[in-house]
Protein backbone atom coordinates (compact mmCIF):
# COMPACT_ATOMS: atom_id res chain seq x y z
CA UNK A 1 -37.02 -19.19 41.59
CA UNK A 2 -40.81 -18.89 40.59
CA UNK A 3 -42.44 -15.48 40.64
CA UNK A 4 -45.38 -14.62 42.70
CA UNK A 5 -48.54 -14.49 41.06
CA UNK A 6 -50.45 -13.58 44.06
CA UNK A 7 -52.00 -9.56 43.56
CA UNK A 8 -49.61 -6.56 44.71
CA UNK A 9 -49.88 -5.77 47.86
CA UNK A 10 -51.00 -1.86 48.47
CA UNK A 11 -48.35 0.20 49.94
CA UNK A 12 -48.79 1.50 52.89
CA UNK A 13 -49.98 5.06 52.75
CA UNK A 14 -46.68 6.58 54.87
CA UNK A 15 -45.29 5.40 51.70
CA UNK A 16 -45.83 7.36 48.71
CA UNK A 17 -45.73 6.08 45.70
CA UNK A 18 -43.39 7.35 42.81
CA UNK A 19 -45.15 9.79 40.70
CA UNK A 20 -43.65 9.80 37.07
CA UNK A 21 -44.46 13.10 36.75
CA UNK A 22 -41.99 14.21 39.28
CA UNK A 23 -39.00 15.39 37.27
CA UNK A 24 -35.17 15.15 39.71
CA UNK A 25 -34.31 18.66 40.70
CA UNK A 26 -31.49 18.82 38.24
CA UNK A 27 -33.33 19.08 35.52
CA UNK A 28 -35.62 21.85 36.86
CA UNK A 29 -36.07 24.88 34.88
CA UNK A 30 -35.28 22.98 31.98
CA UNK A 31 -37.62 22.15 28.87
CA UNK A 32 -34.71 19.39 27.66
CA UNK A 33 -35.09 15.31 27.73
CA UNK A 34 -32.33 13.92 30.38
CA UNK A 35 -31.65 11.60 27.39
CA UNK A 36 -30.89 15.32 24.92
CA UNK A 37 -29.12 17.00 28.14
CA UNK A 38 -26.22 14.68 28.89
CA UNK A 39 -25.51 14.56 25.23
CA UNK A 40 -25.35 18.12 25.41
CA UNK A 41 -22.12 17.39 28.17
CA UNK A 42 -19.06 17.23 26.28
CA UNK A 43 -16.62 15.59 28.36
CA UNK A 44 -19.26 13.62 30.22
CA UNK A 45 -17.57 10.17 31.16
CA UNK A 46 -20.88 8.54 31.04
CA UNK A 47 -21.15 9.09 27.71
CA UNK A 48 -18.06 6.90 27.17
CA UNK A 49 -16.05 9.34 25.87
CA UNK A 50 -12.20 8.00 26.29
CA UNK A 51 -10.58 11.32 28.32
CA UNK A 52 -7.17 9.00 28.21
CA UNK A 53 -6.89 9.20 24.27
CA UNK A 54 -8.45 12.63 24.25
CA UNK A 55 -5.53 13.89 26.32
CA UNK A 56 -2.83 12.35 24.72
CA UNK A 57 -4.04 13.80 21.47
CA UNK A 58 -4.50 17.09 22.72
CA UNK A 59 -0.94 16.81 24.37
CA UNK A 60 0.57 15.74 21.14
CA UNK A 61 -1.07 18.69 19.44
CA UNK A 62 0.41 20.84 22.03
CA UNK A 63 3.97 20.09 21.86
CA UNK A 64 3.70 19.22 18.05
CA UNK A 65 2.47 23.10 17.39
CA UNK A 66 5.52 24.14 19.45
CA UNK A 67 8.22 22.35 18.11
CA UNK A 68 7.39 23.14 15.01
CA UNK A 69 6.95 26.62 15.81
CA UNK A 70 10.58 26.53 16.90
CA UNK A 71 11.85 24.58 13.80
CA UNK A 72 9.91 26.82 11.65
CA UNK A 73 10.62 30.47 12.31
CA UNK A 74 14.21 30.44 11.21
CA UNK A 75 12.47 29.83 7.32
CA UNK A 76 9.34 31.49 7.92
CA UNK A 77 10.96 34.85 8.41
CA UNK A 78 13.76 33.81 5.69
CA UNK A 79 10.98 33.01 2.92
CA UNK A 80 7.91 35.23 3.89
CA UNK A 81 8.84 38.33 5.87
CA UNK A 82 7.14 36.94 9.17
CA UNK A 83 8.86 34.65 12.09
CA UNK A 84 5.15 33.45 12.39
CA UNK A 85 3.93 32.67 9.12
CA UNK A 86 3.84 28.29 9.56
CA UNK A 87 2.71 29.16 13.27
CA UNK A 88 -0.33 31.13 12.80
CA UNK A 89 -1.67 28.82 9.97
CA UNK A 90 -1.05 24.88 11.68
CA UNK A 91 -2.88 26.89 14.70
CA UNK A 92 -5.70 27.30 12.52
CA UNK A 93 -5.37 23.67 11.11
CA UNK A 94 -5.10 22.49 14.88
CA UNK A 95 -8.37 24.82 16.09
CA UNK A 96 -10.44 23.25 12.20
CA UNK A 97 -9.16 19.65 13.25
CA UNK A 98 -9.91 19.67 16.72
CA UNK A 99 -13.28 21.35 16.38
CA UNK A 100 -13.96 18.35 13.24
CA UNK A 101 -12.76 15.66 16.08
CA UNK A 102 -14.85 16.32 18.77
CA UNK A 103 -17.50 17.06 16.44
CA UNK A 104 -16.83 13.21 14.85
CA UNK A 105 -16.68 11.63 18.36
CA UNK A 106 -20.38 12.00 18.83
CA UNK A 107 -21.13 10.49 15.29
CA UNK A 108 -22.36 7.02 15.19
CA UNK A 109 -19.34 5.35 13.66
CA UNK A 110 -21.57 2.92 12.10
CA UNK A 111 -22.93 5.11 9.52
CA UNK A 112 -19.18 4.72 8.22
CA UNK A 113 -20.29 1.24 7.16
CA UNK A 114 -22.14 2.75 4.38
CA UNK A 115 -19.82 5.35 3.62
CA UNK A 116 -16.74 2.98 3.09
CA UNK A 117 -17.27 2.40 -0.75
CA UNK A 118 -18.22 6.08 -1.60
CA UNK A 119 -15.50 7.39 0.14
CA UNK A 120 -12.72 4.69 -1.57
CA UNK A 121 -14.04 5.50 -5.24
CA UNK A 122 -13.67 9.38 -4.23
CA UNK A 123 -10.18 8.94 -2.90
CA UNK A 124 -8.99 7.33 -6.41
CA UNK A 125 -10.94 10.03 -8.33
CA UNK A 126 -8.63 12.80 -6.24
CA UNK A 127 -5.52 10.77 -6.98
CA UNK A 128 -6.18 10.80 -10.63
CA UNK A 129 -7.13 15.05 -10.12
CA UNK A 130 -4.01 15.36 -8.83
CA UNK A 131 -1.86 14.11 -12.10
CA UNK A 132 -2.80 17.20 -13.71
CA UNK A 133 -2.43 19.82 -11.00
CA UNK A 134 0.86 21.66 -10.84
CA UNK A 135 3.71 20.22 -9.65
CA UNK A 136 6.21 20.99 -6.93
CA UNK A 137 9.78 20.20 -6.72
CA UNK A 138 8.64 17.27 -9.86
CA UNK A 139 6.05 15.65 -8.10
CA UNK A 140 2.14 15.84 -8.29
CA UNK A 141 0.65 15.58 -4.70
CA UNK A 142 -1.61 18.35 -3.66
CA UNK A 143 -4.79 19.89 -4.87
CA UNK A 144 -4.63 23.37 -4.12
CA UNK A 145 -7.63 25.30 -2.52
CA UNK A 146 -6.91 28.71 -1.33
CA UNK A 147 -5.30 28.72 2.01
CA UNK A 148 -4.10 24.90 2.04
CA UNK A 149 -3.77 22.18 -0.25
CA UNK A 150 -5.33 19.10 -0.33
CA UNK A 151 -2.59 15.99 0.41
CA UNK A 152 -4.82 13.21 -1.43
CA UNK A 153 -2.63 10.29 -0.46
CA UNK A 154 -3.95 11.62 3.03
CA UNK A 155 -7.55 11.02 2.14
CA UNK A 156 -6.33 7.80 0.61
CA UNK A 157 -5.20 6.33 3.48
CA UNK A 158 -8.37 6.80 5.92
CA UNK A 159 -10.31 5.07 3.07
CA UNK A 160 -8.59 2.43 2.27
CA UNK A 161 -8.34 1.78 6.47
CA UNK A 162 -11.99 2.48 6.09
CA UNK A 163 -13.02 -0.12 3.12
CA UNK A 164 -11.08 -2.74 4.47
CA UNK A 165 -12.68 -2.24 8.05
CA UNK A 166 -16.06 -2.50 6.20
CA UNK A 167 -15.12 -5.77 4.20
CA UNK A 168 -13.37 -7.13 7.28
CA UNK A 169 -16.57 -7.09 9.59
CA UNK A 170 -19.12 -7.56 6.79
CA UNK A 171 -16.76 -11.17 5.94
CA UNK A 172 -14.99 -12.00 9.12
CA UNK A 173 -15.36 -15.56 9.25
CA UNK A 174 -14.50 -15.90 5.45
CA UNK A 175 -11.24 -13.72 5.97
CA UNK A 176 -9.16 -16.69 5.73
CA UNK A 177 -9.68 -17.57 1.83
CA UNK A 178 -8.05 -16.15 -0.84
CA UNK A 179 -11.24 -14.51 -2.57
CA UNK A 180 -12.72 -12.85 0.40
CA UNK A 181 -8.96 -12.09 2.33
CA UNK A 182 -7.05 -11.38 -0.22
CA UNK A 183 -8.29 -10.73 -3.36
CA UNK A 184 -10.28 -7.18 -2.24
CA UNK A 185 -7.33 -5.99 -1.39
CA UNK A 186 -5.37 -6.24 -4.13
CA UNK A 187 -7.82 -5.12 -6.22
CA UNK A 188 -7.58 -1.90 -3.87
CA UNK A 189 -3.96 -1.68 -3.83
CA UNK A 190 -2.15 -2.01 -7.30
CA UNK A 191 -4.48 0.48 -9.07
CA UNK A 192 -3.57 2.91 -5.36
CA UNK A 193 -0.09 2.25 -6.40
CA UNK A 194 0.00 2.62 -9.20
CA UNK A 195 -1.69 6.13 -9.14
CA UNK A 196 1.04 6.93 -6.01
CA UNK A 197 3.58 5.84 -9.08
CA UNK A 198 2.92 8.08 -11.58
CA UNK A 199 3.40 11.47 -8.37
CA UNK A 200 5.41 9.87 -7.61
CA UNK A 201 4.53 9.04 -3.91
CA UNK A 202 6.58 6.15 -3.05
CA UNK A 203 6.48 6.74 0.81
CA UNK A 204 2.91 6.70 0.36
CA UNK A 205 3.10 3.26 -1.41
CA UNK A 206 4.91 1.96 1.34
CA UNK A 207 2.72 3.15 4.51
CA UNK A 208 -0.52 2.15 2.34
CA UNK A 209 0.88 -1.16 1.86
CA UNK A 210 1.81 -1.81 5.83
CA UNK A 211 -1.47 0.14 6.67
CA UNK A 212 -3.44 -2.86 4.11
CA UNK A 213 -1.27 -5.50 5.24
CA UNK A 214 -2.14 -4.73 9.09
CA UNK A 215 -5.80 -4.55 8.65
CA UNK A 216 -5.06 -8.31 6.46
CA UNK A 217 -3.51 -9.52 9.42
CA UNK A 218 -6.04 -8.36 12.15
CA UNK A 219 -9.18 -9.40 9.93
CA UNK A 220 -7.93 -12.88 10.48
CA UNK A 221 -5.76 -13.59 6.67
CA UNK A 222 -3.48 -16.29 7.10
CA UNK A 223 0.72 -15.55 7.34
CA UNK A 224 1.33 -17.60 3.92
CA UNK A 225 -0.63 -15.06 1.65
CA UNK A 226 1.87 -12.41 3.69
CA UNK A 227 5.05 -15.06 2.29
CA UNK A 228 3.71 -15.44 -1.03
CA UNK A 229 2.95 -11.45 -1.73
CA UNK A 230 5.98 -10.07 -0.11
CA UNK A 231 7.97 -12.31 -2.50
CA UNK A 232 6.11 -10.82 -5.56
CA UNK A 233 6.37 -7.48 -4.11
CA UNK A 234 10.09 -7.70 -4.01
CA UNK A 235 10.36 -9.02 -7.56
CA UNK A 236 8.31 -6.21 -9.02
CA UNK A 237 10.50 -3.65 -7.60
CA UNK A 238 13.45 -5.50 -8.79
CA UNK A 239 11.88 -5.60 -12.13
CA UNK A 240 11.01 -2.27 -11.62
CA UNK A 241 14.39 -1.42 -11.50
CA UNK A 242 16.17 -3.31 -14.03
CA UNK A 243 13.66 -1.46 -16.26
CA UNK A 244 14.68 1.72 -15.41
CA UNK A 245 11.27 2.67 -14.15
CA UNK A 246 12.19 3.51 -10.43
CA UNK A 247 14.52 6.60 -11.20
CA UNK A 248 12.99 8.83 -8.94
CA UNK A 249 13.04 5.92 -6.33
CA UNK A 250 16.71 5.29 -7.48
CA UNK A 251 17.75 9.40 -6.80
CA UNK A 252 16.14 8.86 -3.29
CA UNK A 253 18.67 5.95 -2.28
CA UNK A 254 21.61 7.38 -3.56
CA UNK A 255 23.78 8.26 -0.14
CA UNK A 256 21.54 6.62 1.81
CA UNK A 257 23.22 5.48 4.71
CA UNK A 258 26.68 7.77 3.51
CA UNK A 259 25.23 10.65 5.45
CA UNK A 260 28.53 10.66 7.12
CA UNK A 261 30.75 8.52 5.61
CA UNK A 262 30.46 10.48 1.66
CA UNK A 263 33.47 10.25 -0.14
CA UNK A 264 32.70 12.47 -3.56
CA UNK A 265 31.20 16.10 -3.98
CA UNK A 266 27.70 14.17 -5.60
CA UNK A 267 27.63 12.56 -2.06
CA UNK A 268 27.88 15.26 0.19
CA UNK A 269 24.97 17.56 -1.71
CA UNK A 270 22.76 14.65 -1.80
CA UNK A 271 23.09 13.91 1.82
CA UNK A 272 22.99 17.80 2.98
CA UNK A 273 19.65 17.35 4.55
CA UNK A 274 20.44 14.03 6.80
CA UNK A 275 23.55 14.90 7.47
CA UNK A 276 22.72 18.25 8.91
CA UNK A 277 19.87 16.25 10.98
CA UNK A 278 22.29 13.72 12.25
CA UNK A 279 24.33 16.66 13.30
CA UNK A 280 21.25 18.49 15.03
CA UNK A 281 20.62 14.78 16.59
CA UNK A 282 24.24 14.37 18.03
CA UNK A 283 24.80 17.85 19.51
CA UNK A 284 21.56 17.51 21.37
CA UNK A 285 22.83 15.12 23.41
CA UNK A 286 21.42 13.86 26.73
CA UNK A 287 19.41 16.86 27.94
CA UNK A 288 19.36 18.98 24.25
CA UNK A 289 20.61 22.52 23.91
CA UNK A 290 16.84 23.93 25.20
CA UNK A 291 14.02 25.17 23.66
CA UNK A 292 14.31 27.55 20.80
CA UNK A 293 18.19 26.76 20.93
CA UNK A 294 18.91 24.89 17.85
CA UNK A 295 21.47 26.02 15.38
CA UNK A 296 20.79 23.04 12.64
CA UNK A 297 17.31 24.74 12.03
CA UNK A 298 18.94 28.50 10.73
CA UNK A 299 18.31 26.90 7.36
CA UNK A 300 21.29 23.87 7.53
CA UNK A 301 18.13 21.54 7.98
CA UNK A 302 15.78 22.31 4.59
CA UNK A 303 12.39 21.89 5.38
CA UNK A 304 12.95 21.88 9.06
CA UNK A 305 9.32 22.77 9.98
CA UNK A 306 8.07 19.57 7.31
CA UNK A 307 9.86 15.61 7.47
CA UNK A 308 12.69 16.56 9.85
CA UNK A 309 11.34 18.52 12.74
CA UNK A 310 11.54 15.74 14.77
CA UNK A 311 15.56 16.25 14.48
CA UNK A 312 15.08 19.44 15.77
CA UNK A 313 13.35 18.12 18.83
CA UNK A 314 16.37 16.09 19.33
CA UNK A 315 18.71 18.83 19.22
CA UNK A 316 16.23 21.40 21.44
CA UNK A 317 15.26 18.72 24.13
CA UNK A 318 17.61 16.06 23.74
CA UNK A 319 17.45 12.47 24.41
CA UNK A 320 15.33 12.61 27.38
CA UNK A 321 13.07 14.74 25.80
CA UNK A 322 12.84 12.85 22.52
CA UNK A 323 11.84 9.53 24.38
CA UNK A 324 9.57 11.46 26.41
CA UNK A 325 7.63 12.51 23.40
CA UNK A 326 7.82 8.91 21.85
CA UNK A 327 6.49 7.08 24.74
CA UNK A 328 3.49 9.57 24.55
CA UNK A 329 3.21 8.61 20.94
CA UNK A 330 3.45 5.19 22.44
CA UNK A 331 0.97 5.62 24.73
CA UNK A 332 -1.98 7.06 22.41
CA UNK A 333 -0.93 4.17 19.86
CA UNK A 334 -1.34 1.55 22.90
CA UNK A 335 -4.80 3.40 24.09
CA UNK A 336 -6.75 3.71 20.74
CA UNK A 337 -5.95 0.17 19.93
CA UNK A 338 -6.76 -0.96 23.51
CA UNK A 339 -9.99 1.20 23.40
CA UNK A 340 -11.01 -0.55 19.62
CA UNK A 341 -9.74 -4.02 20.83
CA UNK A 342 -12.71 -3.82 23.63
CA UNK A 343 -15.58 -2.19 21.16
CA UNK A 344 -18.78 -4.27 21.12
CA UNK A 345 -18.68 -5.23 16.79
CA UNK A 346 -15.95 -6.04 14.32
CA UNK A 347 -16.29 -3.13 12.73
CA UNK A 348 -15.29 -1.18 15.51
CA UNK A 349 -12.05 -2.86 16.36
CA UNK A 350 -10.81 -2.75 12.89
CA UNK A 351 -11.08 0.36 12.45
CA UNK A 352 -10.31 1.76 15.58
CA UNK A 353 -7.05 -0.63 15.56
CA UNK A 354 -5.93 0.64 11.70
CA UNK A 355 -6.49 4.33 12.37
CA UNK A 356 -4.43 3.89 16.03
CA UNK A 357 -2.16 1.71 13.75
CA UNK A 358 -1.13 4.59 11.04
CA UNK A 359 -0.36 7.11 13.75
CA UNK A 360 2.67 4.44 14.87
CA UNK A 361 3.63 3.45 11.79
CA UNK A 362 4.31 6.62 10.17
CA UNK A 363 6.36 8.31 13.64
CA UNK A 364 8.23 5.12 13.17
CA UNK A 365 9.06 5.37 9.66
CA UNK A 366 9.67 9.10 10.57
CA UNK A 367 12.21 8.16 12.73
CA UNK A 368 14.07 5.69 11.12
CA UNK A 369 14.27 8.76 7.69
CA UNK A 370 16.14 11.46 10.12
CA UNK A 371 18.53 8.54 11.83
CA UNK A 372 19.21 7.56 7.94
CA UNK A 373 17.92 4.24 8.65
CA UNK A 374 15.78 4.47 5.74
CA UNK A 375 16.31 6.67 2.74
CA UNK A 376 15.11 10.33 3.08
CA UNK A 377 11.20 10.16 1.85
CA UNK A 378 8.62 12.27 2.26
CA UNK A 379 6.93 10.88 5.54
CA UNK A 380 5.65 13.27 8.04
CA UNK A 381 5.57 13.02 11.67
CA UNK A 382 1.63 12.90 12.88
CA UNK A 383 0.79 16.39 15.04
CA UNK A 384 4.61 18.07 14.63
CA UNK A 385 5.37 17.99 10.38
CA UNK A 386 3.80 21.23 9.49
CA UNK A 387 0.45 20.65 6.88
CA UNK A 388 -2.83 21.47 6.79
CA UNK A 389 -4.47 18.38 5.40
CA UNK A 390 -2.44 15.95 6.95
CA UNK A 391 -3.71 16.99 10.63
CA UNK A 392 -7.18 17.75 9.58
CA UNK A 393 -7.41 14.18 8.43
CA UNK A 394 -5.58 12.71 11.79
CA UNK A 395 -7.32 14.74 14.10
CA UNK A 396 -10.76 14.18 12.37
CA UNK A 397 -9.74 10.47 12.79
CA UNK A 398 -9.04 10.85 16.27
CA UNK A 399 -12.30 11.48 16.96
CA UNK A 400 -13.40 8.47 15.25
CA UNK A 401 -11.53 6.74 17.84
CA UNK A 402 -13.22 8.67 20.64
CA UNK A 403 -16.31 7.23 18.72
CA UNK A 404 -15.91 3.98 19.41
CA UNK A 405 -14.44 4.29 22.82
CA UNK A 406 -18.05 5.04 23.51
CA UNK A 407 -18.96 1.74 22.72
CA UNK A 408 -16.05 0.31 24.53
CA UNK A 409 -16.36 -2.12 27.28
CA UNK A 410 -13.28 0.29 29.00
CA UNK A 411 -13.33 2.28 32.17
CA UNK A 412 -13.24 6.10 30.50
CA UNK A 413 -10.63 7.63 32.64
């Protein structure tokens, strides 16, 4: 179709022409740019903002703050003198977090591209800090400042996500050779694992190493370098072992999967905590005993507001309400990865998919610890175990999420 060259014709003078001075009426009164004032809208779905994930984390939040309300007051009164004590502080954690996630879903996300290095070298400099802070129960994991202390394995884990996102896009079409695919992230991992070692930290060794070898796999690394490192992997641990160097790891397996089947007095202390969640599991039954009802939680469960709340919820809400609450976790899972699947770079979708990523693999893992499928760890549930840091950090990477659904080619609803 050619364009006319021929001179514009003159409107007619019943027609008047548009004046650019003429500002629309809903911006009258105002000194702002329309560009400055819908920026200024919070929850504007032009902006892109995903109000799907945004719910589903706020929901989470919700129910997380009262379940572990009700799993915690039995202790909190027990240990500090007030029912409320875990309550009144994760509310301030959740008010912090969410205030840091909306605030992080209008940063550029991009900006994280030069961040990703800076932020991995300070994550192993706070691993090494936290070797010589004190330890609790024998292990070295938190930096204490004032109110809360700093979980640094936390902070590990968004950075390493981070890095690899960063190396991912900046060598996507390389991904498939061993120096580009592979060889970055072992030099990442080992000298993370071996500083998770030396807590110890060994659930943290294992979610880091899913968390690396999901980022592998959606960066494009072929399955054989998957073969060939899960057989080394399984020979250093056995070596490991034989050694004697895995005796924490060693104490953590002994009566796993005897919860209910122990057969000495060694057994049944080491399995008091699963057993006592297995029981809070079973009596909840189909429809649960309702909320604020559980008897496992008047201190049979230790730590029932931390690793095992989520046995709680089974006994308070029962089955029903249990799978209720996982196919939410499903949901926001399915969404954030849908969201970064559809962002317009590389960069995007990688990270988007490995922060989405660590929010299923750790309620899994979570799971599987309170059902004795795997041997009792410390792995929280995201938005129920109670913890400052841990749903700072997941919150404030929430809102990463919401920052690339703005770039999303997604209807925002």
């Amino acid at each position: 179709m050619r364009l006319d060259s021929s001179p514009a014709r003159q409107l007619p003078v019943h027609e008047p022409s548009p004046s650019p001075k003429i500002r629309p009426e809903s911006n009258k009164g105002s000194s702002l740019p329309r560009k400055v004032q819908n920026k200024l809208k919070l929850f504007s779905i032009r902006l892109g903002l995903d109000m799907t994930f945004l719910f589903l984390v706020i929901v989470l939040v919700i129910i997380g703050l009262i379940m572990m309300f009700s799993a915690s007051y039995p202790a909190a009164l027990e240990y500090t003198g007030s029912s409320y004590t875990y309550l009144m502080r994760q509310c301030i954690f959740a008010v912090i977090g969410i205030t840091i996630m909306i605030f992080v879903s209008y940063f550029d996300y991009h900006h994280f591209h030069k961040l990703a290095f800076p932020l991995l070298v300070l994550s192993m400099i706070l691993l090494v800090v936290v070797l010589f802070m004190p330890g609790k129960n024998g292990v070295h994991r938190w930096i204490p400042l004032g109110m809360f202390d700093i979980q640094a394995s936390e902070i590990c884990k968004f950075c390493i996500i981070l890095f690899l996102a960063h190396w991912g896009s900046t060598h996507f079409r390389k991904m498939d050779t061993f120096k580009y695919g592979v060889l970055p992230a072992i030099i990442i991992f080992i000298p993370t694992a071996f500083l998770l070692f030396k807590e110890p930290h060994y659930s943290g060794i294992v979610i880091i190493a899913i968390l690396v070898a999901v980022m592998l796999f959606v960066s494009g690394v072929k399955l054989r370098y998957f073969l060939i490192a899960g057989v080394i992997v399984v020979a250093a641990v056995l070596g490991l072992a034989v050694t004697g160097n895995l005796t924490y790891a060693m104490e953590r397996l002994d009566g796993w999967g005897q919860a209910l089947t122990y057969t000495t007095k060694e057994l049944w202390d080491t399995t008091y905590q699963t057993r006592n969640s297995l029981y809070a599991i079973g009596s909840g039954g189909v429809w649960g005993q309702g909320l604020g009802q559980s008897r496992q939680k008047y201190l049979y469960i230790p730590e029932a507001q931390n690793d095992f709340v989520f046995a709680v919820v089974c006994e308070e809400l029962g089955f029903i309400g249990a799978m209720i609450i996982l196919c939410i976790f499903a949901l926001l899972v399915w969404r954030g990865i849908t969201v970064s699947m559809r962002a317009k770079d590389k960069f995007g979708s990688l990270l988007g998919i490995g922060l989405s990523a660590q929010i299923g693999i750790q309620a899994i893992l979570n799971i599987m610890v309170i059902t004795d499928w795997l041997p009792n760890t410390g792995i929280s549930l995201p938005f129920f175990s109670y913890g400052g840091s841990s749903l700072i950090m997941l919150l404030a990477q929430m809102g990463i999420v919401l920052s690339i659904s703005r770039t999303s080619n997604l209807e925002k609803a």
